[in-house]
Protein backbone atom coordinates (compact mmCIF):
# COMPACT_ATOMS: atom_id res chain seq x y z
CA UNK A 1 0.00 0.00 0.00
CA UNK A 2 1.17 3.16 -1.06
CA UNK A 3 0.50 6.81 1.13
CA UNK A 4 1.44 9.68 0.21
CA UNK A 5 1.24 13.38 1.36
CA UNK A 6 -0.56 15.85 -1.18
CA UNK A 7 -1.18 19.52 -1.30
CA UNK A 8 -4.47 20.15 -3.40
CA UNK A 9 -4.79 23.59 -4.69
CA UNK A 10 -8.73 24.90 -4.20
CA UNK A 11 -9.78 28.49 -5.57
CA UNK A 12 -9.22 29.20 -1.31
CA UNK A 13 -6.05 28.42 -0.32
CA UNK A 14 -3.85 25.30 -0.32
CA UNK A 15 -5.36 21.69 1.31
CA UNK A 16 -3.10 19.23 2.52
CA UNK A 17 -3.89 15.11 2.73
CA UNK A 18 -3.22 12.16 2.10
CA UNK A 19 -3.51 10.03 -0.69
CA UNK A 20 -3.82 5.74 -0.20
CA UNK A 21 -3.85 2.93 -3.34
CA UNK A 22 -2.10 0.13 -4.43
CA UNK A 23 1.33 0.39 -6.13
CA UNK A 24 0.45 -2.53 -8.70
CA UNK A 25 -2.46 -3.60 -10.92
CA UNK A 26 -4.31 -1.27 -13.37
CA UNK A 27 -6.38 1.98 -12.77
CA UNK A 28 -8.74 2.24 -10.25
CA UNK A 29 -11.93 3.90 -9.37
CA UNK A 30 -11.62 7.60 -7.07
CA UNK A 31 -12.64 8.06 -3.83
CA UNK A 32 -12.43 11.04 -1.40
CA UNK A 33 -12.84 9.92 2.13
CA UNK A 34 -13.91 12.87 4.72
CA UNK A 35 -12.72 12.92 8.11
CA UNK A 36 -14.92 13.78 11.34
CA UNK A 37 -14.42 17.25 12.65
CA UNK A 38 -11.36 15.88 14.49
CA UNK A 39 -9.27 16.19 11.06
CA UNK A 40 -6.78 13.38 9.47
CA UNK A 41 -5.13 11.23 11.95
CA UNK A 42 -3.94 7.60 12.70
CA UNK A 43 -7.73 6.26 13.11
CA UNK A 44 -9.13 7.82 9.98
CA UNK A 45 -5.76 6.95 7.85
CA UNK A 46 -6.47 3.13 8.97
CA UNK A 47 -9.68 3.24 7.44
CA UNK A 48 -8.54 4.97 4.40
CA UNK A 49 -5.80 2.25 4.23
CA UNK A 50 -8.30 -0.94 4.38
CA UNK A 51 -10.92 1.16 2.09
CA UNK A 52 -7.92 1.53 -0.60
CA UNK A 53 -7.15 -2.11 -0.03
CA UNK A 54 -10.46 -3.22 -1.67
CA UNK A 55 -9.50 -1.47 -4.80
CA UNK A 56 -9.96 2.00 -4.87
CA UNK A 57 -7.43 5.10 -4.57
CA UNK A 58 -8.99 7.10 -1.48
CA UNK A 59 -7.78 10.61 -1.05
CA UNK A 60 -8.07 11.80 2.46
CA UNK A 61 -8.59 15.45 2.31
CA UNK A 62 -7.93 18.22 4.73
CA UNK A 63 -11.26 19.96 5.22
CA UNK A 64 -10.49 22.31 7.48
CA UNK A 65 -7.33 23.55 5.90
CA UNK A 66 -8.85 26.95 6.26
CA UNK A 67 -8.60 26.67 10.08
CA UNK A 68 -4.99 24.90 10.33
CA UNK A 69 -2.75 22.27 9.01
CA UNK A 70 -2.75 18.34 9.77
CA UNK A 71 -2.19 17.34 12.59
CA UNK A 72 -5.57 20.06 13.57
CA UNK A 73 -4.51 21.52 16.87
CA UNK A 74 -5.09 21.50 19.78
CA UNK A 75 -7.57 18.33 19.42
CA UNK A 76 -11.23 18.79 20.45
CA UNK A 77 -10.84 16.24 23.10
CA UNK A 78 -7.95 18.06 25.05
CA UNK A 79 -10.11 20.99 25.64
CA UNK A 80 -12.57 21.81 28.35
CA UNK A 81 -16.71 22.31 26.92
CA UNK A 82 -16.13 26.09 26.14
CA UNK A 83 -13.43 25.80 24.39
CA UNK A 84 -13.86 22.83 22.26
CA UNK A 85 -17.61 24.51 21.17
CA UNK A 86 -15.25 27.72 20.50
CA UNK A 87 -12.66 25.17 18.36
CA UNK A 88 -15.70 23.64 16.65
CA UNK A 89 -16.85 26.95 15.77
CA UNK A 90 -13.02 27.85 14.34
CA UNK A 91 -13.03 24.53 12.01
CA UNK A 92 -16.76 24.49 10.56
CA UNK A 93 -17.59 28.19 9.59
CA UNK A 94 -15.40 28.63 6.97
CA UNK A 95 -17.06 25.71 5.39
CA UNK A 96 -20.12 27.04 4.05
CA UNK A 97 -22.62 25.36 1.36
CA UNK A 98 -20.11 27.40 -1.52
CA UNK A 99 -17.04 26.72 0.06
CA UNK A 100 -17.96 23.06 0.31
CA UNK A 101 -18.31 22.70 -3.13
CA UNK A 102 -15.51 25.18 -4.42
CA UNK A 103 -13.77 22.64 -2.82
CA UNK A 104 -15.32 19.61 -4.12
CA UNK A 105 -14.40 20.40 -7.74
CA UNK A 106 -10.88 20.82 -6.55
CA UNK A 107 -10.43 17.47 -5.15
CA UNK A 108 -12.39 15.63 -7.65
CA UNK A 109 -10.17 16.85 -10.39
CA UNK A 110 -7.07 16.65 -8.43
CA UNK A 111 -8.24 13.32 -8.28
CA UNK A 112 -9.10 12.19 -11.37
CA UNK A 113 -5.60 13.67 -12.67
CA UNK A 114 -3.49 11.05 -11.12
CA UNK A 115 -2.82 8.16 -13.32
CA UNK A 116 -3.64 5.33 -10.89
CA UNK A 117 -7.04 6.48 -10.60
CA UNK A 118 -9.84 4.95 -13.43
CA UNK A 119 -11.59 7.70 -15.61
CA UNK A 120 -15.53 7.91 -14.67
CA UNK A 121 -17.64 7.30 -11.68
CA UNK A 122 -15.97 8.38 -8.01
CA UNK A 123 -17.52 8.15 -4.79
CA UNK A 124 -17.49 9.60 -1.84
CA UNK A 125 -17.75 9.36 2.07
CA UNK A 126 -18.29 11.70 5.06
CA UNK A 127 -18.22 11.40 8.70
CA UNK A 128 -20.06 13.87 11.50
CA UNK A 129 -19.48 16.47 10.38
CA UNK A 130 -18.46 16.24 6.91
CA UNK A 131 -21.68 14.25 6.07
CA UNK A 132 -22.88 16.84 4.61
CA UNK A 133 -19.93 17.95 2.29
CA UNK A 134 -20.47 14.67 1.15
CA UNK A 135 -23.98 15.19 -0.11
CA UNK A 136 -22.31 18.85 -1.57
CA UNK A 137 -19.46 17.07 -3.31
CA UNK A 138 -22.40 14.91 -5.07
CA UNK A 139 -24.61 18.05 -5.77
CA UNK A 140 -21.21 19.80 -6.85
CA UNK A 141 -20.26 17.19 -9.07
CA UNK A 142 -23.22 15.08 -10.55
CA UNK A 143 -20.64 14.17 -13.63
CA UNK A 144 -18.20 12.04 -11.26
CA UNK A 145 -19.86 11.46 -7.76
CA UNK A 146 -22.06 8.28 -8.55
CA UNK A 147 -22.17 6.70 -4.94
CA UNK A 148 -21.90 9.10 -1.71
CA UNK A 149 -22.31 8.04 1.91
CA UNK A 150 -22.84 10.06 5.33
CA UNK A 151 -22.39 8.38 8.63
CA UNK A 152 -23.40 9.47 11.67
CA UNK A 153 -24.00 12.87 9.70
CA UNK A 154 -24.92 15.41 11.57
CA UNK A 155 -27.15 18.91 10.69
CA UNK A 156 -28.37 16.92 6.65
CA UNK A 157 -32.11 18.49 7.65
CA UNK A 158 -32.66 21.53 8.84
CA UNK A 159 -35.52 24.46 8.23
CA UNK A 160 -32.78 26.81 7.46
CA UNK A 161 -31.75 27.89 3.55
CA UNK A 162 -28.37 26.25 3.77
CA UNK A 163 -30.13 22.76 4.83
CA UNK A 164 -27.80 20.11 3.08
CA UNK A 165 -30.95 18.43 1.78
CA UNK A 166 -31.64 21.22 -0.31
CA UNK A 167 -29.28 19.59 -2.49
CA UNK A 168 -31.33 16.82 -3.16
CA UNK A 169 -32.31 17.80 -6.77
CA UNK A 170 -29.05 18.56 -8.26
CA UNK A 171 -27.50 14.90 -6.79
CA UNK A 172 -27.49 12.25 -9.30
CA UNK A 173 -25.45 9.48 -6.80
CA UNK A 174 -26.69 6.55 -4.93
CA UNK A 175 -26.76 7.44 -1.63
CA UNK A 176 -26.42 5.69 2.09
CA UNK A 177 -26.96 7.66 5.23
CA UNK A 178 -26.14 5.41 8.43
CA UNK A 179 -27.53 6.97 11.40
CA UNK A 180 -26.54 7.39 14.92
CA UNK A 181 -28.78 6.17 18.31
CA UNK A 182 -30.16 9.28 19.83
CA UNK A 183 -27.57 11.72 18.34
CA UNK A 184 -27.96 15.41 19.30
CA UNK A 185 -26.41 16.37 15.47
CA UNK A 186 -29.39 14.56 13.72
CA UNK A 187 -32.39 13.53 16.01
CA UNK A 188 -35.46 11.24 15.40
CA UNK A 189 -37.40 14.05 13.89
CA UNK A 190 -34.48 15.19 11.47
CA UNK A 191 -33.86 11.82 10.11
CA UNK A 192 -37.45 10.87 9.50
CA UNK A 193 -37.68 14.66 7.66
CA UNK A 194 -34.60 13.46 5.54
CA UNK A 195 -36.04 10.22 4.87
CA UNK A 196 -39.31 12.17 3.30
CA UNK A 197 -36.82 14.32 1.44
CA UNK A 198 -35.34 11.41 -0.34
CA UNK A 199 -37.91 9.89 -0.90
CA UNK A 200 -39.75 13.14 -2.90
CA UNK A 201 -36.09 13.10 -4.43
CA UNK A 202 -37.08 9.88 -6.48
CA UNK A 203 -33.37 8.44 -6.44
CA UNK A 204 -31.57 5.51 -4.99
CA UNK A 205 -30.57 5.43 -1.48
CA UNK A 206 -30.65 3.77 1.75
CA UNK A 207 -31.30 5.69 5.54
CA UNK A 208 -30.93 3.64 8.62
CA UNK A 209 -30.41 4.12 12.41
CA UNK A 210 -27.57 1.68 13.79
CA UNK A 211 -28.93 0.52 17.17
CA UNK A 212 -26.71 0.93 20.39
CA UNK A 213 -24.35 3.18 17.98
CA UNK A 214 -24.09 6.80 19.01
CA UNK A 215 -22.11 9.19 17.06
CA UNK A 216 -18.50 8.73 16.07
CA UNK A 217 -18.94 5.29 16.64
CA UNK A 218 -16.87 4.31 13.63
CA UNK A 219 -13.50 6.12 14.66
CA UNK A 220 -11.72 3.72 16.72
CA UNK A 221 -10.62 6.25 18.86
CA UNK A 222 -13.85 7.64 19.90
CA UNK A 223 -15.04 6.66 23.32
CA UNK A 224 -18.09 5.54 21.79
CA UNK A 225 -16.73 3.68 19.44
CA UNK A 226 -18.82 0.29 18.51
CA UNK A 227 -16.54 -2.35 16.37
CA UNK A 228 -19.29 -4.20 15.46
CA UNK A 229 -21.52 -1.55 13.97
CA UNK A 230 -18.17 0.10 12.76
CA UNK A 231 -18.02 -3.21 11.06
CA UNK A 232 -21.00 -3.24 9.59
CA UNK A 233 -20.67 0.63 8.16
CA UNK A 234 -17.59 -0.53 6.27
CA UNK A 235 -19.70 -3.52 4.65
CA UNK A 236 -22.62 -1.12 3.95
CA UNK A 237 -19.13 1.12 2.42
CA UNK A 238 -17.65 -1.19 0.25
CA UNK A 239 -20.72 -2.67 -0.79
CA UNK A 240 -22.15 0.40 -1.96
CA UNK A 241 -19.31 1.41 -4.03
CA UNK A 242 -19.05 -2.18 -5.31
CA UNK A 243 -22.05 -2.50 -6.66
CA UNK A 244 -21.55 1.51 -8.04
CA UNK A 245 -17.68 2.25 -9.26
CA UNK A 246 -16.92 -1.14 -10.61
């Protein structure tokens, strides 16, 4: 397995990451891997490892490379309530609906440039947080995203303009939403409002609730963290791009 650092060039500034495939063996199909809100880091770079090692090349971009360089610091975890709502606050404003997909565009075409990486479909996966610049890298990019998957997403329905379900109509992906159990981010009411969204959207997609998962249970250095859901959001993964990029 190959890993390498990048810099990706977006009409905003300069994101670093990290790119994962397999040295050997012919073209592949693209996919850009968010991180949570906690940024790239050992946990998240094993899953982009194992994700790459089912036969994809996964680039692992910097999100927040507005707010600061990998590693992010100081990590959410090592601050008290105030200031890790303050932090939170620091990482996620820059990234509004526009910036989201100014940014998409940039890393699906850095993407696509590299010559280990299969012209056509891409997909594309977000975490917490960056569930929703998931669904805006599909809206962004309808001519390359044809699978896109949110986990334990947070703030996808909303009664506010920005709502990331607003981006419904311009998506033309497969989509997968894997919710968390009693998750302050994305309640009972929000995910049954995003389930009538998709389905007045018309397209393909799946929205579940993992039971006994709360959020960040896939990062296996969350305290919440649940290896056999995690487990099963990797199948629902790979299985979704399977049966979409190959």
């Amino acid at each position: 397995m190959l890993e390498q650092t990048v810099e990706i060039q977006t009409s905003d500034g300069t994101s670093d990451g990290v790119l994962c495939h397999n040295e050997e063996g012919p073209p592949r199909p693209g996919v850009i891997m968010f991180t949570d809100i906690g940024g790239i880091r050992p946990a998240n770079l094993e899953l982009a490892r194992r994700l790459a090692s089912q036969g994809y090349a996964v680039l692992v971009p910097n999100a927040f490379y507005r707010t600061g360089r990998t590693p992010l610091t100081p990590t959410l975890r090592s601050l008290p309530e105030d200031a890790m709502k303050q932090r939170m606050m620091e990482l996620t404003q820059p990234l509004t609906p526009e910036a989201m997909e100014r940014d998409a565009s940039a890393y699906v075409d850095f993407l696509q440039s590299q010559s280990f990486v299969r012209p056509g479909a891409m997909g594309v996966v977000g975490y917490c947080f960056t569930g929703k610049v998931a669904l805006h890298t599909a809206a962004a990019r309808p001519d390359k995203i044809a699978a896109a998957a949110s986990f334990h997403g947070g703030g996808l329905f909303t009664d506010t303009p920005a709502s990331p379900h607003r981006t419904l109509p311009r998506i033309k992906a497969r989509l997968y939403f894997g919710h968390a159990t009693k998750d302050r981010s994305m309640p009972e009411e929000a995910i049954a409002d995003l389930g009538r969204a998709l389905e007045a959207w018309g397209g393909t997609y799946e929205s579940e609730t993992y039971a006994d998962a709360f959020h960040s249970w896939t990062a296996s250095d969350s305290p919440v963290y649940n290896p056999a859901q995690a487990e099963r959001a990797f199948e629902k993964l790979t299985r979704l791009f399977a049966e979409t990029l190959k």
